[in-house]
C-alpha atoms as a PDB file:
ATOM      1  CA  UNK A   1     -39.723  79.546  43.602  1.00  0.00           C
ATOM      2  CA  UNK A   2     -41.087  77.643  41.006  1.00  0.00           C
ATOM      3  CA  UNK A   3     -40.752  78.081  37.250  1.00  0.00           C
ATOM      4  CA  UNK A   4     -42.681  76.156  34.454  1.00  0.00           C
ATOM      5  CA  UNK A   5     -40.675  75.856  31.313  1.00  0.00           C
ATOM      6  CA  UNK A   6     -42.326  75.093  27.632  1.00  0.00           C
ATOM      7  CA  UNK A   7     -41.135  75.050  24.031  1.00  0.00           C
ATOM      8  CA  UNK A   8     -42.860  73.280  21.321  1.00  0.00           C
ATOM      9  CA  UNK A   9     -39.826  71.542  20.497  1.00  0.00           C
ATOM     10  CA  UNK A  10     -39.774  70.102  23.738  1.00  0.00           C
ATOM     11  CA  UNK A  11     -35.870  71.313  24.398  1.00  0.00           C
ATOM     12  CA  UNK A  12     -36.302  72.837  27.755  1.00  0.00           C
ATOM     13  CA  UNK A  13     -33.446  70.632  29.570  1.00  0.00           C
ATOM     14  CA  UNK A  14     -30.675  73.652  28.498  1.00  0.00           C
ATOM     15  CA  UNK A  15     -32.971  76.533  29.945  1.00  0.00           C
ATOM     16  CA  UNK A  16     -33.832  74.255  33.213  1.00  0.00           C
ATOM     17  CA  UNK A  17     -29.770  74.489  33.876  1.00  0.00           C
ATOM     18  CA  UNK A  18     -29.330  78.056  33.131  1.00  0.00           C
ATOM     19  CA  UNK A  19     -32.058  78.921  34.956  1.00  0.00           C
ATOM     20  CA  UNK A  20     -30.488  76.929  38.390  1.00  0.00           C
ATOM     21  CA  UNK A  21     -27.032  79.183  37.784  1.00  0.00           C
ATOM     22  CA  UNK A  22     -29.144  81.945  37.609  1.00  0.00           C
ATOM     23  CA  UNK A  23     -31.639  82.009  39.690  1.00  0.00           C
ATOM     24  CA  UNK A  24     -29.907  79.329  42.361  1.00  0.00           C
ATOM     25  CA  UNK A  25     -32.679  77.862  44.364  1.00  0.00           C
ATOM     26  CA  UNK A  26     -35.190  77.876  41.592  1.00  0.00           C
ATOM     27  CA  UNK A  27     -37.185  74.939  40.757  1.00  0.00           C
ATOM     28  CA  UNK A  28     -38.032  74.026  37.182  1.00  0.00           C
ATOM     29  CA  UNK A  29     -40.909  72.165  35.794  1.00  0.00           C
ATOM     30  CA  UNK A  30     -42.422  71.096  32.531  1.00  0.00           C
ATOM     31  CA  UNK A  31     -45.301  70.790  30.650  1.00  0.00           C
ATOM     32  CA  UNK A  32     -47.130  67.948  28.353  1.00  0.00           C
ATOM     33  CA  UNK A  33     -50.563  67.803  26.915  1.00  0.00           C
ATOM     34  CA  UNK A  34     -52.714  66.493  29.153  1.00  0.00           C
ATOM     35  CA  UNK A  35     -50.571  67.272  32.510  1.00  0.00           C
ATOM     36  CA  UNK A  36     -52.210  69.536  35.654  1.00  0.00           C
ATOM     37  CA  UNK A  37     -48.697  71.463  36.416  1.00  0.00           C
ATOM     38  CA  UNK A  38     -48.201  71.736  40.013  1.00  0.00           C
ATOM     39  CA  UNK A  39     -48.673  75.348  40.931  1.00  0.00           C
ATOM     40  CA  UNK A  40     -45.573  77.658  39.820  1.00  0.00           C
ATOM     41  CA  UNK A  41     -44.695  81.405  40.204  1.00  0.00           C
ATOM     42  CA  UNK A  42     -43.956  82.256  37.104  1.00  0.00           C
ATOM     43  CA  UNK A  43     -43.537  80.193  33.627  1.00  0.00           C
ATOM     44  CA  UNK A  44     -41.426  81.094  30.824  1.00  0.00           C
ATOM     45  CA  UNK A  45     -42.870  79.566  27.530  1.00  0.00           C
ATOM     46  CA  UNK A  46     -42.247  79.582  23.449  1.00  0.00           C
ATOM     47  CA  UNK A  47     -45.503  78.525  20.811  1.00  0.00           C
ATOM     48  CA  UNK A  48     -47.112  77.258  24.203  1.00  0.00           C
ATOM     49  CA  UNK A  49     -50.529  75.468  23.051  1.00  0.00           C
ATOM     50  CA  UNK A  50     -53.751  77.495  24.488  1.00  0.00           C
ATOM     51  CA  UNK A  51     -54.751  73.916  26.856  1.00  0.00           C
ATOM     52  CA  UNK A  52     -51.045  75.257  28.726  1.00  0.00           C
ATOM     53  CA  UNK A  53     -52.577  78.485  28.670  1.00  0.00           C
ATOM     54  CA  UNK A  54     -55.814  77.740  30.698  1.00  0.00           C
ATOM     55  CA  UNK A  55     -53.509  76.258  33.620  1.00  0.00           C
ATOM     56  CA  UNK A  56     -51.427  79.612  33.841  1.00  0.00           C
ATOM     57  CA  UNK A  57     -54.680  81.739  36.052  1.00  0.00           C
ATOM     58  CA  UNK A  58     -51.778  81.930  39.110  1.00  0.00           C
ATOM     59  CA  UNK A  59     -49.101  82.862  38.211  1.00  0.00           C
ATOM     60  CA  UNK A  60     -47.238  86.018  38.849  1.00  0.00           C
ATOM     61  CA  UNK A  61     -46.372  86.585  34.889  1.00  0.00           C
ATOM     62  CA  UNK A  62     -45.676  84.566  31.922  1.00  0.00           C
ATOM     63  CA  UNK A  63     -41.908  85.406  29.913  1.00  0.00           C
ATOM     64  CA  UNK A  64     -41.882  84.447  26.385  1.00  0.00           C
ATOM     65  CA  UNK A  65     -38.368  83.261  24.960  1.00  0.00           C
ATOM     66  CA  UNK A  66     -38.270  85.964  22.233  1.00  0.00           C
ATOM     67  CA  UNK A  67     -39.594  89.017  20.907  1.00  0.00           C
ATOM     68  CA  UNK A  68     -42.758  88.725  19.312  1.00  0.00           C
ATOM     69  CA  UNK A  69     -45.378  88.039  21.141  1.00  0.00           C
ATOM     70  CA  UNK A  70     -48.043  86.625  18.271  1.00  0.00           C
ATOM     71  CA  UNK A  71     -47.571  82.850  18.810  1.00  0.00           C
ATOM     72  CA  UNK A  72     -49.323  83.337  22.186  1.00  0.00           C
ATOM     73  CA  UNK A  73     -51.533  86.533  21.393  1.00  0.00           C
ATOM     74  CA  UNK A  74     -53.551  84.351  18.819  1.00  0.00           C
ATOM     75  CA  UNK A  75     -55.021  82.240  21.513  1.00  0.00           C
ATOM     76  CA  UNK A  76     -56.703  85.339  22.691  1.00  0.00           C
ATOM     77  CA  UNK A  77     -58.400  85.236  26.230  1.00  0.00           C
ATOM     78  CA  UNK A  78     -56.892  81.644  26.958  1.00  0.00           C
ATOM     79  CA  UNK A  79     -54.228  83.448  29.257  1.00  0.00           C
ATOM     80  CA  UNK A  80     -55.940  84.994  31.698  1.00  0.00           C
ATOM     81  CA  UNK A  81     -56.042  88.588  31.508  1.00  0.00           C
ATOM     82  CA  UNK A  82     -54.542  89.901  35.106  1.00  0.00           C
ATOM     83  CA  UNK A  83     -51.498  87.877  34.061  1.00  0.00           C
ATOM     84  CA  UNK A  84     -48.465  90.073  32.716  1.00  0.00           C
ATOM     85  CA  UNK A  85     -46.815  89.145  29.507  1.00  0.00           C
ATOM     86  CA  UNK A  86     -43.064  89.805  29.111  1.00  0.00           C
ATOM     87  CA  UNK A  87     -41.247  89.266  26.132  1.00  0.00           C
ATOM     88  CA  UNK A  88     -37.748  89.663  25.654  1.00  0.00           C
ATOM     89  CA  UNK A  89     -35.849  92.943  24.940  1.00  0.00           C
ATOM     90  CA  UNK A  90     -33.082  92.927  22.370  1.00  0.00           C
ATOM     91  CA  UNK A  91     -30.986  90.049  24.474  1.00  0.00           C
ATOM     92  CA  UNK A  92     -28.492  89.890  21.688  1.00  0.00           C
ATOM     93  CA  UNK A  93     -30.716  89.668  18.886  1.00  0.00           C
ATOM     94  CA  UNK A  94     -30.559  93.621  17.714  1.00  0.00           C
ATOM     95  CA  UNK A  95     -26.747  92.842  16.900  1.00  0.00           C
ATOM     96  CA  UNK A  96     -27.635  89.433  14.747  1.00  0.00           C
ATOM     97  CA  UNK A  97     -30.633  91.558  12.857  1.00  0.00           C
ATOM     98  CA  UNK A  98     -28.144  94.760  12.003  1.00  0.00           C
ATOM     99  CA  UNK A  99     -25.649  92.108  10.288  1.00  0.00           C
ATOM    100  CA  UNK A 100     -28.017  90.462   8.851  1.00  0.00           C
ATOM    101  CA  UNK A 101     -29.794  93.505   7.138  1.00  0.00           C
ATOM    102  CA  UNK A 102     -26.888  95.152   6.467  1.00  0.00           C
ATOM    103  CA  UNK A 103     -25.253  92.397   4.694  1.00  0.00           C
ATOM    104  CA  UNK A 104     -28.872  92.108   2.482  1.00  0.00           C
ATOM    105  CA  UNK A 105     -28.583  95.552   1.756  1.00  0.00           C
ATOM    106  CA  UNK A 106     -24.943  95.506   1.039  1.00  0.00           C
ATOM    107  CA  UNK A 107     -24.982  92.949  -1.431  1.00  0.00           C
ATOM    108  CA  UNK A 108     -27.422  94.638  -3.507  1.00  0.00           C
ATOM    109  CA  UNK A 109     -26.403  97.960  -3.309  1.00  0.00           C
ATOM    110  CA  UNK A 110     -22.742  96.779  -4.111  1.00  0.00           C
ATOM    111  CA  UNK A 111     -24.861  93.506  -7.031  1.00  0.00           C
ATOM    112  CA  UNK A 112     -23.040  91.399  -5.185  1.00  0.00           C
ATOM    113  CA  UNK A 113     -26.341  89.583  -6.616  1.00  0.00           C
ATOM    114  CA  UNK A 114     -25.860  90.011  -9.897  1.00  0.00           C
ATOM    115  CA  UNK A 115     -22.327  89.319  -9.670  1.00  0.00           C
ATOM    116  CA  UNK A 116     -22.844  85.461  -8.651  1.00  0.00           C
ATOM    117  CA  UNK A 117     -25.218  85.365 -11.341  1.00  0.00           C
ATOM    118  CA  UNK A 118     -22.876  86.040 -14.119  1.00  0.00           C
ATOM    119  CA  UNK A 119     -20.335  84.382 -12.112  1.00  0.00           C
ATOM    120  CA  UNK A 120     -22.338  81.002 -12.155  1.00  0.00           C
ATOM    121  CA  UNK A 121     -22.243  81.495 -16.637  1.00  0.00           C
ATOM    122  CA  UNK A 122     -18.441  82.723 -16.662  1.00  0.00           C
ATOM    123  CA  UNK A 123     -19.055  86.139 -17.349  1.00  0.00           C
ATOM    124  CA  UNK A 124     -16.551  88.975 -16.958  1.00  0.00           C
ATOM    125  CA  UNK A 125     -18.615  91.893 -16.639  1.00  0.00           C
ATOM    126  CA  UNK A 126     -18.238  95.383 -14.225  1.00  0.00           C
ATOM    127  CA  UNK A 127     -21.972  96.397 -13.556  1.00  0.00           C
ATOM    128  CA  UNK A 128     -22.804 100.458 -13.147  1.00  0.00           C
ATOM    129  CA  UNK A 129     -22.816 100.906  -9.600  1.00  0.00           C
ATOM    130  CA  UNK A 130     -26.119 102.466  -7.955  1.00  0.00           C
ATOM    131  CA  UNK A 131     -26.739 105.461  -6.639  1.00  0.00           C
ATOM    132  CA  UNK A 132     -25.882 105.943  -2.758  1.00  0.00           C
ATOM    133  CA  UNK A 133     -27.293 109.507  -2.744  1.00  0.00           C
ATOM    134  CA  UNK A 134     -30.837 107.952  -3.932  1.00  0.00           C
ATOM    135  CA  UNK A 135     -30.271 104.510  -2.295  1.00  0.00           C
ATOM    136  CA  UNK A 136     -32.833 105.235   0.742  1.00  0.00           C
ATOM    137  CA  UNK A 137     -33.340 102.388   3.051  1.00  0.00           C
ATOM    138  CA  UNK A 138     -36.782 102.285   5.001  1.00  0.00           C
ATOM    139  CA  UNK A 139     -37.297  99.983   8.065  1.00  0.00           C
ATOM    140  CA  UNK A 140     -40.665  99.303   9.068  1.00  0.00           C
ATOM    141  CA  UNK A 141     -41.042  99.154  12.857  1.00  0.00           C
ATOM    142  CA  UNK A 142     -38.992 101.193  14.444  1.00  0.00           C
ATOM    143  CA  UNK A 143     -38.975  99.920  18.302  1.00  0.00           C
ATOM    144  CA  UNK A 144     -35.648  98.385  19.763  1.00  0.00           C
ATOM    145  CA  UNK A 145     -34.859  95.932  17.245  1.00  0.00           C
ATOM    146  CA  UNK A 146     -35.848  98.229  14.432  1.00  0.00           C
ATOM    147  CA  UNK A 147     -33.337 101.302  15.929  1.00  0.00           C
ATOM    148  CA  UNK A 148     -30.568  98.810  16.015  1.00  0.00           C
ATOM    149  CA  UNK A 149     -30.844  97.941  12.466  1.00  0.00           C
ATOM    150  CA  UNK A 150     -30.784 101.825  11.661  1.00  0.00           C
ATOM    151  CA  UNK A 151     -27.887 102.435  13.691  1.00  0.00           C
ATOM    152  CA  UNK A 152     -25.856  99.442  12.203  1.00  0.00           C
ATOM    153  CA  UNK A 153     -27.000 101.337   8.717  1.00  0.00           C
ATOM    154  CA  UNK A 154     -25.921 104.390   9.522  1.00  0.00           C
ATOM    155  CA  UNK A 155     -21.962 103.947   8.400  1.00  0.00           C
ATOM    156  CA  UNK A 156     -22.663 103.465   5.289  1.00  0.00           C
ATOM    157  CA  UNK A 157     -23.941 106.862   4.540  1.00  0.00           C
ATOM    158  CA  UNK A 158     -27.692 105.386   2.695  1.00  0.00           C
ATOM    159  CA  UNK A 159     -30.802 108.151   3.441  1.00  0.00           C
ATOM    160  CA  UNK A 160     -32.568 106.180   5.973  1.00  0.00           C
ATOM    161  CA  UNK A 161     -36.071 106.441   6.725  1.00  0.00           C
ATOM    162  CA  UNK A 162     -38.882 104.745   8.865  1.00  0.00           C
ATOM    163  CA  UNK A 163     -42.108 104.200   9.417  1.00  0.00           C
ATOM    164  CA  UNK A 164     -44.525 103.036  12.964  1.00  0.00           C
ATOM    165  CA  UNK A 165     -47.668 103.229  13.904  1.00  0.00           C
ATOM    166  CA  UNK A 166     -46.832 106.149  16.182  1.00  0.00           C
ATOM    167  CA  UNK A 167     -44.841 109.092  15.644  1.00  0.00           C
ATOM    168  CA  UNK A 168     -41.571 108.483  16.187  1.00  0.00           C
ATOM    169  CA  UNK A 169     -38.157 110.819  16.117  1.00  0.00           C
ATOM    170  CA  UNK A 170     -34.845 109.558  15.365  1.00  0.00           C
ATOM    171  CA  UNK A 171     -31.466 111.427  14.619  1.00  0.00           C
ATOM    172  CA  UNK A 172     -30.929 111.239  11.123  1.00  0.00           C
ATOM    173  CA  UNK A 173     -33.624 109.513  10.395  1.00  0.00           C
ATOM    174  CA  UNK A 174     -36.417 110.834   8.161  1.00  0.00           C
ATOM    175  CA  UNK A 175     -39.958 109.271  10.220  1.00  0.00           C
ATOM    176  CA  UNK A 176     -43.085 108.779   8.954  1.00  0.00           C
ATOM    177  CA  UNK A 177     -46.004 106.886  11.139  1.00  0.00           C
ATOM    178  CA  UNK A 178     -49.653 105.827  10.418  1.00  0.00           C
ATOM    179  CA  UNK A 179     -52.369 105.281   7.922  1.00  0.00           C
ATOM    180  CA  UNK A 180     -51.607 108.685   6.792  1.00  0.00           C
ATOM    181  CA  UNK A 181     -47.376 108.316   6.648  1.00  0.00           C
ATOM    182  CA  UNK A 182     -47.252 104.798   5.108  1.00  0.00           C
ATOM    183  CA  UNK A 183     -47.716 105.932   1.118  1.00  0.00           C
ATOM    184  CA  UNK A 184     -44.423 109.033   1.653  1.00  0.00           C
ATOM    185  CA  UNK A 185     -43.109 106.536   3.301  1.00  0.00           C
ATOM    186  CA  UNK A 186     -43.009 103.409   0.465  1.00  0.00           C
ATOM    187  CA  UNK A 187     -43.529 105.820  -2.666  1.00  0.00           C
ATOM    188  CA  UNK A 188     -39.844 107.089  -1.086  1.00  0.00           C
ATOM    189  CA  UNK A 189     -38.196 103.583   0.105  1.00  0.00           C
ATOM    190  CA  UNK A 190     -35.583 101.901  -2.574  1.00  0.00           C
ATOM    191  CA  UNK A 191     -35.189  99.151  -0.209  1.00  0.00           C
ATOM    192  CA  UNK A 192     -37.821  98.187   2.485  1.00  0.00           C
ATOM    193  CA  UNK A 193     -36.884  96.467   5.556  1.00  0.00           C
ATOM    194  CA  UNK A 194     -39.757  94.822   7.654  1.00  0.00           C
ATOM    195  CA  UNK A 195     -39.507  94.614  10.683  1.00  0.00           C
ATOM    196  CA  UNK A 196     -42.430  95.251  12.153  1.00  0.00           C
ATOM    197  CA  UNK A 197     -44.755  93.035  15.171  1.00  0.00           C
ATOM    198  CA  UNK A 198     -47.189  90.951  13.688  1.00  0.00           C
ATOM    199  CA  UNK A 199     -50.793  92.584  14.316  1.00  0.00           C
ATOM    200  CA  UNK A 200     -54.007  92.796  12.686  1.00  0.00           C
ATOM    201  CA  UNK A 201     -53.607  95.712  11.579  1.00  0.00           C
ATOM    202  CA  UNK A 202     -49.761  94.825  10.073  1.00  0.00           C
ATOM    203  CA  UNK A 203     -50.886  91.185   8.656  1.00  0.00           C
ATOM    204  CA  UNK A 204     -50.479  91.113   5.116  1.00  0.00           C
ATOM    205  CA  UNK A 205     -49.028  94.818   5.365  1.00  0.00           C
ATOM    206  CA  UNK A 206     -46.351  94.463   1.978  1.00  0.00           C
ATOM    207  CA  UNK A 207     -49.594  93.260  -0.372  1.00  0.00           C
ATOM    208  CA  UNK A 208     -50.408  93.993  -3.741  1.00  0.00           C
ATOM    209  CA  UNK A 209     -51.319  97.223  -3.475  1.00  0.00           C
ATOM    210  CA  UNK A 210     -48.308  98.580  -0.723  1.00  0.00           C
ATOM    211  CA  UNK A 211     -45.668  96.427  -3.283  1.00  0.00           C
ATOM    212  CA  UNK A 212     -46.926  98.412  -6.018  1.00  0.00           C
ATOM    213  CA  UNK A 213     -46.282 102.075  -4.488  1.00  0.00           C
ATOM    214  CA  UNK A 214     -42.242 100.840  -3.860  1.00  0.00           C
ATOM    215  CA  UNK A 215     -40.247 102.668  -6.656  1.00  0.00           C
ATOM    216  CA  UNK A 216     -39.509 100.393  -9.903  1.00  0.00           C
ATOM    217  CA  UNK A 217     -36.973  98.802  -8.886  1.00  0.00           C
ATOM    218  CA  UNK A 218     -37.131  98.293  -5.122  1.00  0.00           C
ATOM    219  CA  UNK A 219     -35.721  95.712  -2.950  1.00  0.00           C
ATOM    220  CA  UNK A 220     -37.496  93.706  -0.116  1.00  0.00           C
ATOM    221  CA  UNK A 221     -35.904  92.719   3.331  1.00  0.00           C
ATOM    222  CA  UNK A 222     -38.075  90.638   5.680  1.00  0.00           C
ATOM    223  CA  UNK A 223     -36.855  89.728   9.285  1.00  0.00           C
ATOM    224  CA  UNK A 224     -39.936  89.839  10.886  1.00  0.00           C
ATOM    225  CA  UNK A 225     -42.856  87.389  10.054  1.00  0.00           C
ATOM    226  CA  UNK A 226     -43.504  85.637   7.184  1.00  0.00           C
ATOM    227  CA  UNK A 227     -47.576  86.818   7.327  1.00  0.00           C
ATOM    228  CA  UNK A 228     -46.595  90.389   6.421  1.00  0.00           C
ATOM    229  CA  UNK A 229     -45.973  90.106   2.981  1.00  0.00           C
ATOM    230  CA  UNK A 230     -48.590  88.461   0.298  1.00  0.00           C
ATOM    231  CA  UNK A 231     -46.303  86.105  -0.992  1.00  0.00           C
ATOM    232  CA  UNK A 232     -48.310  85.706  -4.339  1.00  0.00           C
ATOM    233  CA  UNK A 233     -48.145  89.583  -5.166  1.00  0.00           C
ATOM    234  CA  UNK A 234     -44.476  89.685  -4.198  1.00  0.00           C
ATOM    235  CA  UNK A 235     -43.686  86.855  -6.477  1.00  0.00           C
ATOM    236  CA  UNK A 236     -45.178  88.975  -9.308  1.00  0.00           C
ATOM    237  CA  UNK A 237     -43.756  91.899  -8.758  1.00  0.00           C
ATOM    238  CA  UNK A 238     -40.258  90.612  -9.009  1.00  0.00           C
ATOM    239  CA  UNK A 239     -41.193  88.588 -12.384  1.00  0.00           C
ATOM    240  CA  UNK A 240     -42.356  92.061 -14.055  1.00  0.00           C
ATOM    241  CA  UNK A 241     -39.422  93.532 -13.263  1.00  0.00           C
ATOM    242  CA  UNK A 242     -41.207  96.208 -11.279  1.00  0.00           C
ATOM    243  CA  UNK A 243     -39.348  94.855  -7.619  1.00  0.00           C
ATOM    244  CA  UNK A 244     -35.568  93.691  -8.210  1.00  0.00           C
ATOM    245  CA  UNK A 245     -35.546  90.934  -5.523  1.00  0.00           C
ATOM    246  CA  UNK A 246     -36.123  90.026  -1.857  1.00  0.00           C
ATOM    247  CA  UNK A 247     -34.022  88.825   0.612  1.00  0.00           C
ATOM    248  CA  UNK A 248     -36.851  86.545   3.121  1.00  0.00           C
ATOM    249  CA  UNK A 249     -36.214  84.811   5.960  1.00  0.00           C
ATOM    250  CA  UNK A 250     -39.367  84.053   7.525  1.00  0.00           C
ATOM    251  CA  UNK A 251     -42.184  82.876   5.682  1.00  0.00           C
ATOM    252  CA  UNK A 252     -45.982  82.209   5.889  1.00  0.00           C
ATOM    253  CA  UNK A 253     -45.086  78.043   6.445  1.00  0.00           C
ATOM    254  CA  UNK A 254     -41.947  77.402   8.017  1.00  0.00           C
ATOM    255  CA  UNK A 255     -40.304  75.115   6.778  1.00  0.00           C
ATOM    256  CA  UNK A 256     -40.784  76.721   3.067  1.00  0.00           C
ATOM    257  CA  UNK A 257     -42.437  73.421   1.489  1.00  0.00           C
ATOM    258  CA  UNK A 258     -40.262  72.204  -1.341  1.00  0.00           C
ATOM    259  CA  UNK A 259     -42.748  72.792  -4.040  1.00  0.00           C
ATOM    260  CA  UNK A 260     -43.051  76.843  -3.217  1.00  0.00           C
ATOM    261  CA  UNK A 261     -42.224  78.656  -5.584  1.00  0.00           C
ATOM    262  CA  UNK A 262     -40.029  81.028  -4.340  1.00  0.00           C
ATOM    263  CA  UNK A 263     -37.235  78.069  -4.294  1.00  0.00           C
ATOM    264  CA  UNK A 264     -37.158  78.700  -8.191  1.00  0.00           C
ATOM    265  CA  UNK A 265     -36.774  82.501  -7.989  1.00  0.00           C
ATOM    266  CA  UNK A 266     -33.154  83.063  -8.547  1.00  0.00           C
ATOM    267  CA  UNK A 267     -33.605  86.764  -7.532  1.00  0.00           C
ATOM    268  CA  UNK A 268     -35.532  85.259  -4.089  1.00  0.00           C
ATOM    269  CA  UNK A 269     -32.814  84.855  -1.447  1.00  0.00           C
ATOM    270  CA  UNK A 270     -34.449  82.488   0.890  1.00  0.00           C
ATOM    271  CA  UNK A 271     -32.949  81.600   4.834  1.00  0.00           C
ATOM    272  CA  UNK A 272     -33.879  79.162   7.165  1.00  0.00           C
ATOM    273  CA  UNK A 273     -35.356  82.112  10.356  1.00  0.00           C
ATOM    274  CA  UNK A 274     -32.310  82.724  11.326  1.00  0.00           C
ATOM    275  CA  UNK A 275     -31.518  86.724  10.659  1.00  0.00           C
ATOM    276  CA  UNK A 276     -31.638  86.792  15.212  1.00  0.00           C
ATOM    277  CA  UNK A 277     -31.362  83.456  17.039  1.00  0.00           C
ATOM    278  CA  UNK A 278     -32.264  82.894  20.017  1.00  0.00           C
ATOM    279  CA  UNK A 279     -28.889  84.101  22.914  1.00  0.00           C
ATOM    280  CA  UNK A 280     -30.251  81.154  25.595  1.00  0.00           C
ATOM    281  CA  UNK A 281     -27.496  82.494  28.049  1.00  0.00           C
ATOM    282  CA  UNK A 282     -28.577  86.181  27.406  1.00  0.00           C
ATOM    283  CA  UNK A 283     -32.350  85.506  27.212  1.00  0.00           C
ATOM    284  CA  UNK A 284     -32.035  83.424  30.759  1.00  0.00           C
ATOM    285  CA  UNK A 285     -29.688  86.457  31.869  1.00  0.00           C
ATOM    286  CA  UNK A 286     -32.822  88.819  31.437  1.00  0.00           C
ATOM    287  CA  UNK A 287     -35.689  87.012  32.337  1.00  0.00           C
ATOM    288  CA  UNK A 288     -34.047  86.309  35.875  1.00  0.00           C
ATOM    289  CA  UNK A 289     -33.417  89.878  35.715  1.00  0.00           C
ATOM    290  CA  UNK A 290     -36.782  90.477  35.415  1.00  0.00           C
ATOM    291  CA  UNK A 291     -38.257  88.272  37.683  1.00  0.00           C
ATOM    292  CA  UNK A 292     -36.151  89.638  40.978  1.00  0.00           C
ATOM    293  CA  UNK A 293     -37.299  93.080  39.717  1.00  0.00           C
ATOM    294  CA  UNK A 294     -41.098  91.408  40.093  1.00  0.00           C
ATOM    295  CA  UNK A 295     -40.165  89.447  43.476  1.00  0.00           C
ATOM    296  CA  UNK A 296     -39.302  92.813  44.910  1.00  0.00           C
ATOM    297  CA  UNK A 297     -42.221  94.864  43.634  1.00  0.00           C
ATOM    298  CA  UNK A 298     -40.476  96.586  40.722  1.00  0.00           C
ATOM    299  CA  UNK A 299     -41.437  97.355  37.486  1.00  0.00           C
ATOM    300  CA  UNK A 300     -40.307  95.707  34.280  1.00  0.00           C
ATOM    301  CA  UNK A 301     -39.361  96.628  30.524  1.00  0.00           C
ATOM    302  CA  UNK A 302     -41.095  94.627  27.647  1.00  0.00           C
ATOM    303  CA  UNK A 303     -44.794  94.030  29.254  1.00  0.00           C
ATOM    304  CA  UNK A 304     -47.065  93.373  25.935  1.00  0.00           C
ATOM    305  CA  UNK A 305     -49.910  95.323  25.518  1.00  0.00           C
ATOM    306  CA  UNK A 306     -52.212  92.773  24.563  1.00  0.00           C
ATOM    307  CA  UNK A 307     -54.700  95.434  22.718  1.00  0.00           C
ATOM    308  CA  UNK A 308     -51.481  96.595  20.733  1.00  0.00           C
ATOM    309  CA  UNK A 309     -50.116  92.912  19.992  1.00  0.00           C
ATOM    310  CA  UNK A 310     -46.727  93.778  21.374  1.00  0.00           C
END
């Protein structure tokens, strides 16, 4: 069996040696602009360029090193179309977004926030604590990754809502899904947490217009692409007053360019895409998984339905 291996970054020497404890036997090749790779099975691949793509027409499937599948899906009919796309499932990242959300929400529910703040001018001041009864958390996107951050939630005793494209029905969660569900759904949200695939139809979804129907006073959480949110509208919103902050840590151009000016937002926190790192191990784990379930005729979890975009 042979596997072809690409990352943008070029590190693909770790994955080559978990791949040959876990799938013993397996030979592992790479990929570089302007290279005819030698025919492979399958090929597992992060941001691959759409010239890789063209070279792909034989294999048996193509498994992307993490969740989202837009970073291939905008090259559009490059990869041929009778080849099966597999992301990841949760492979330890579920676990990583829960803290990570959690501790966002924490912090402001508890002004943790506004704490530092008078902290940073020597100021001894107990705030009014808010209101956990009223304090309803909405996650948008409610597939794996999405569930796991509600369940993490759940200890802390916050209403919890969601919202999907399709109807959806969760224990203790109040649902709400499509066109139709999305105003209920932010007109009742004190803190929104995005997490939803990146799509047409969800690019640009927290704009000026969705911002505006959050409560006065709302907080923003985004884990899942930096395209979702306009970036000029939120920056407004939190200057009138009308959103309390954001937590982001994905963004439209990643690295955040030094001039943005979100770096000079003190009630922006900003971090580097790292709210669910990569597991190698785990993600190597799975895929291998995945490809003896293939080799012996098996169906598999996580296929992308490319009309969807995930």
């Amino acid at each position: 069996m042979r596997i072809l291996l690409y990352r943008s970054d070029g590190n693909t020497a770790p994955w080559a040696d978990d791949f040959a404890r876990h799938l013993p036997g397996a030979e592992c090749v790479t990929w570089s602009e302007g290279d005819k790779p030698p025919p492979c099975d399958y090929a597992v691949v992060w941001a691959p360029p759409e010239a890789m793509l063209r070279e792909l027409a034989e294999v048996k499937a193509v498994f992307l090193m993490g969740a989202g599948a837009d970073a291939i899906l905008k090259h559009g009919s490059a990869l041929p179309a009778h080849v099966p796309l597999v992301r990841l499932g949760d492979a330890g990242m579920g676990v990583q977004m829960g803290e990570y959300v959690v501790h966002a929400v924490l912090r402001h529910y508890r002004r943790f926030d506004q704490y530092e703040d008078q902290a940073a001018v020597g100021e001894w001041r107990a705030l009014v604590t808010h209101d956990r009864a009223t304090f309803t958390v909405g996650v948008m996107g409610a597939g794996a990754l999405g569930r796991r951050v509600l369940d993490c939630l759940r200890p802390f005793g916050f209403p919890l809502q969601a919202w999907s494209r399709s109807e959806k029905d969760i224990d203790g969660v109040r649902c709400f899904a499509g066109n139709e569900g999305l105003d209920a759904f932010l007109r009742s949200t004190r803190v929104v947490v995005c997490m939803l695939p990146l799509t047409d139809t969800t690019a640009n979804i927290l704009n000026r217009a969705n911002l505006g129907k959050l409560p006065h006073g709302a907080y923003v959480i985004n884990v899942a692409r930096g395209a979702h949110v306009s970036e000029p509208d939120l920056l407004a919103y939190i200057r009138s007053g009308h959103i309390a902050g954001a937590t982001l840590d994905v963004f439209r151009n990643e690295p955040l360019p030094r001039q943005h000016p979100f770096w000079d937002e003190p009630r922006i926190t900003i971090t580097p895409h790292i709210s669910a790192l990569t597991l190698r191990d785990e993600s190597v784990r799975q895929i291998a998984g995945k490809i003896g379930q293939l080799e012996r005729g098996e169906p598999v979890a996580d296929v992308i339905n490319r009309e969807l975009g995930y």
